[in-house]
C-alpha atoms as a PDB file:
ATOM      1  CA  UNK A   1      39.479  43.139  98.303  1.00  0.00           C
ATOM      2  CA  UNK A   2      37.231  40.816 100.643  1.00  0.00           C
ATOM      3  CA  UNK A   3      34.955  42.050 103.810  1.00  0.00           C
ATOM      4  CA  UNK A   4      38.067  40.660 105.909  1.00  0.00           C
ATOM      5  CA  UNK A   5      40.336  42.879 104.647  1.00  0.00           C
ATOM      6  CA  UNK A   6      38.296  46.299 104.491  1.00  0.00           C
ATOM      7  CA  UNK A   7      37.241  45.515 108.023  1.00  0.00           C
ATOM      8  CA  UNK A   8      40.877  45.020 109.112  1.00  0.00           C
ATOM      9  CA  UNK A   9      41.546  48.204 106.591  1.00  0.00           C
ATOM     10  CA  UNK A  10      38.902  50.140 108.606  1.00  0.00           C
ATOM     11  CA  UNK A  11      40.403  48.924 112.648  1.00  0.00           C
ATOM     12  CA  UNK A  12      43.519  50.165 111.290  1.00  0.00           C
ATOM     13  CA  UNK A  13      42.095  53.817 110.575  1.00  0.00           C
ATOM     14  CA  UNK A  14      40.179  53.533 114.169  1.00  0.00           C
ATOM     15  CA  UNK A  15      43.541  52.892 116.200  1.00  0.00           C
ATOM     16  CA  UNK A  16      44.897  55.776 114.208  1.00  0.00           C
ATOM     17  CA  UNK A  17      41.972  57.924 115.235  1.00  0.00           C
ATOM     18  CA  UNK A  18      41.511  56.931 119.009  1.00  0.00           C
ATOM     19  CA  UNK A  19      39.552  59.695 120.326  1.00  0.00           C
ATOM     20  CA  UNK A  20      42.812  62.529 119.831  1.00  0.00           C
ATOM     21  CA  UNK A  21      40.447  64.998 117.734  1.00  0.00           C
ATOM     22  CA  UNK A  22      40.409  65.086 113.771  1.00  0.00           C
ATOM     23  CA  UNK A  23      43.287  64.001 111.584  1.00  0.00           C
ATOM     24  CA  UNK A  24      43.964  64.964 108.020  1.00  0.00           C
ATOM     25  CA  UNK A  25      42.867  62.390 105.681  1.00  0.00           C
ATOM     26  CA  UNK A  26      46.549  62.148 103.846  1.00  0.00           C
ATOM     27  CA  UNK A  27      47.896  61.570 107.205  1.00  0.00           C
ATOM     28  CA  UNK A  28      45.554  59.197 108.160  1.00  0.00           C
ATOM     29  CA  UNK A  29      46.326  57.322 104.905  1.00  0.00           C
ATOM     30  CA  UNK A  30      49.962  57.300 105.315  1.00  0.00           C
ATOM     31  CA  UNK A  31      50.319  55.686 108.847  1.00  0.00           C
ATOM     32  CA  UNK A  32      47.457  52.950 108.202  1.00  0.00           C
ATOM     33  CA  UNK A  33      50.129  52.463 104.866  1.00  0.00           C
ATOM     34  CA  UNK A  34      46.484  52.071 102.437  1.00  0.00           C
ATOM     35  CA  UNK A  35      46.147  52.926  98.345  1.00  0.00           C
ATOM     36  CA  UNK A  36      43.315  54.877  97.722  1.00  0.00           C
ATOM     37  CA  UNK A  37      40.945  52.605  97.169  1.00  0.00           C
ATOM     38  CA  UNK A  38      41.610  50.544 100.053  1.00  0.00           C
ATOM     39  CA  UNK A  39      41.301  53.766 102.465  1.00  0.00           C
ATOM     40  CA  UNK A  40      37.830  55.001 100.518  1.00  0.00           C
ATOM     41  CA  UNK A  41      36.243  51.458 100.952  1.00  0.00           C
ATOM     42  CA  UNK A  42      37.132  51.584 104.662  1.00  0.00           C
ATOM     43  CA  UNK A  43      36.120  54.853 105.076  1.00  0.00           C
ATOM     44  CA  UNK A  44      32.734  54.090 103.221  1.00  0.00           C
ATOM     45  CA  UNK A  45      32.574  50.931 105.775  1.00  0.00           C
ATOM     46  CA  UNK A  46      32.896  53.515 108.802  1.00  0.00           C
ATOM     47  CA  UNK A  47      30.597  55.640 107.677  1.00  0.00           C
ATOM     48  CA  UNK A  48      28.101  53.461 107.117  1.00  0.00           C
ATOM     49  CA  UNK A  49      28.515  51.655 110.341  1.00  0.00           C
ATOM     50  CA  UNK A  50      28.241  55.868 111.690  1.00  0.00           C
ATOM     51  CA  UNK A  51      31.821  55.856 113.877  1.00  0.00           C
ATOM     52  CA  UNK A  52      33.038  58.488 112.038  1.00  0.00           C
ATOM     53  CA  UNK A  53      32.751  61.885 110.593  1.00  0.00           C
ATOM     54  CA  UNK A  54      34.355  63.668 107.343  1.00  0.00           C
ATOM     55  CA  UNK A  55      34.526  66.968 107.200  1.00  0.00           C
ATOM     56  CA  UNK A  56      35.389  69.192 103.971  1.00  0.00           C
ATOM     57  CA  UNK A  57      35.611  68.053 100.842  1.00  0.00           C
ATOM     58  CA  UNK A  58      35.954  64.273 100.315  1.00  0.00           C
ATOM     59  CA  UNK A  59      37.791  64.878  96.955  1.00  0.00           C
ATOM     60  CA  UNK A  60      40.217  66.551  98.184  1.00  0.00           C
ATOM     61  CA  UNK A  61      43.105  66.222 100.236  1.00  0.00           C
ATOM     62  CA  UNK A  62      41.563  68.997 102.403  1.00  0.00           C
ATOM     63  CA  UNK A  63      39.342  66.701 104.367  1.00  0.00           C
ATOM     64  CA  UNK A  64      39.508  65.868 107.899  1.00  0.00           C
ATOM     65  CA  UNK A  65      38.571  62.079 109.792  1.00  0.00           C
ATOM     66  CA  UNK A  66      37.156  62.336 113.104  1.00  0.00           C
ATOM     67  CA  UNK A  67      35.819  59.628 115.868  1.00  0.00           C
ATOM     68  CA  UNK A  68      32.026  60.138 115.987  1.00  0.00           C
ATOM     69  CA  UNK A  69      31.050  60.144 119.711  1.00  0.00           C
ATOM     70  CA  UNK A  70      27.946  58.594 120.903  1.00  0.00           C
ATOM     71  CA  UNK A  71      27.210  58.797 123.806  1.00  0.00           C
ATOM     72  CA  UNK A  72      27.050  55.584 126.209  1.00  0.00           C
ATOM     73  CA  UNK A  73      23.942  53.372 125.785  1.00  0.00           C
ATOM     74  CA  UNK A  74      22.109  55.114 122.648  1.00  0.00           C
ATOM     75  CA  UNK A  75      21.915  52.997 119.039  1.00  0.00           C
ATOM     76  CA  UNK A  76      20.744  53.838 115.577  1.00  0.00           C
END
């Protein structure tokens, strides 16, 4: 797995998300059509880079992906 593809890995889970609220994190999973380990590394990347948020449990399947919003004009 190179940068390219967990970036490309971690678009793919953005267009899923798309501002419509928080998705399951099986469901997510299933549409981008990821393994495990290619959805945790770009989950890791968008957390890191702060555009999204995890709720619940992140070992389970009971865990929920949402689009952080920030509002227009303020960095970290």
């Amino acid at each position: 797995m190179t940068k390219v593809n967990i970036s490309t890995n971690a678009q793919s889970i953005m267009s899923v998300l798309n501002g419509k609220g928080a998705k399951d994190y099986e469901q997510v999973r299933q549409r981008v059509h990821l393994s495990e380990r290619e959805m945790g590394a770009a989950i890791g990347w968008l957390l890191r880079e702060n555009s999204i948020v995890v709720e619940g449990e992140a070992d389970s399947d009971n865990c929920t992906i949402s689009e952080k919003n920030i509002p227009y004009g303020i960095y970290y």
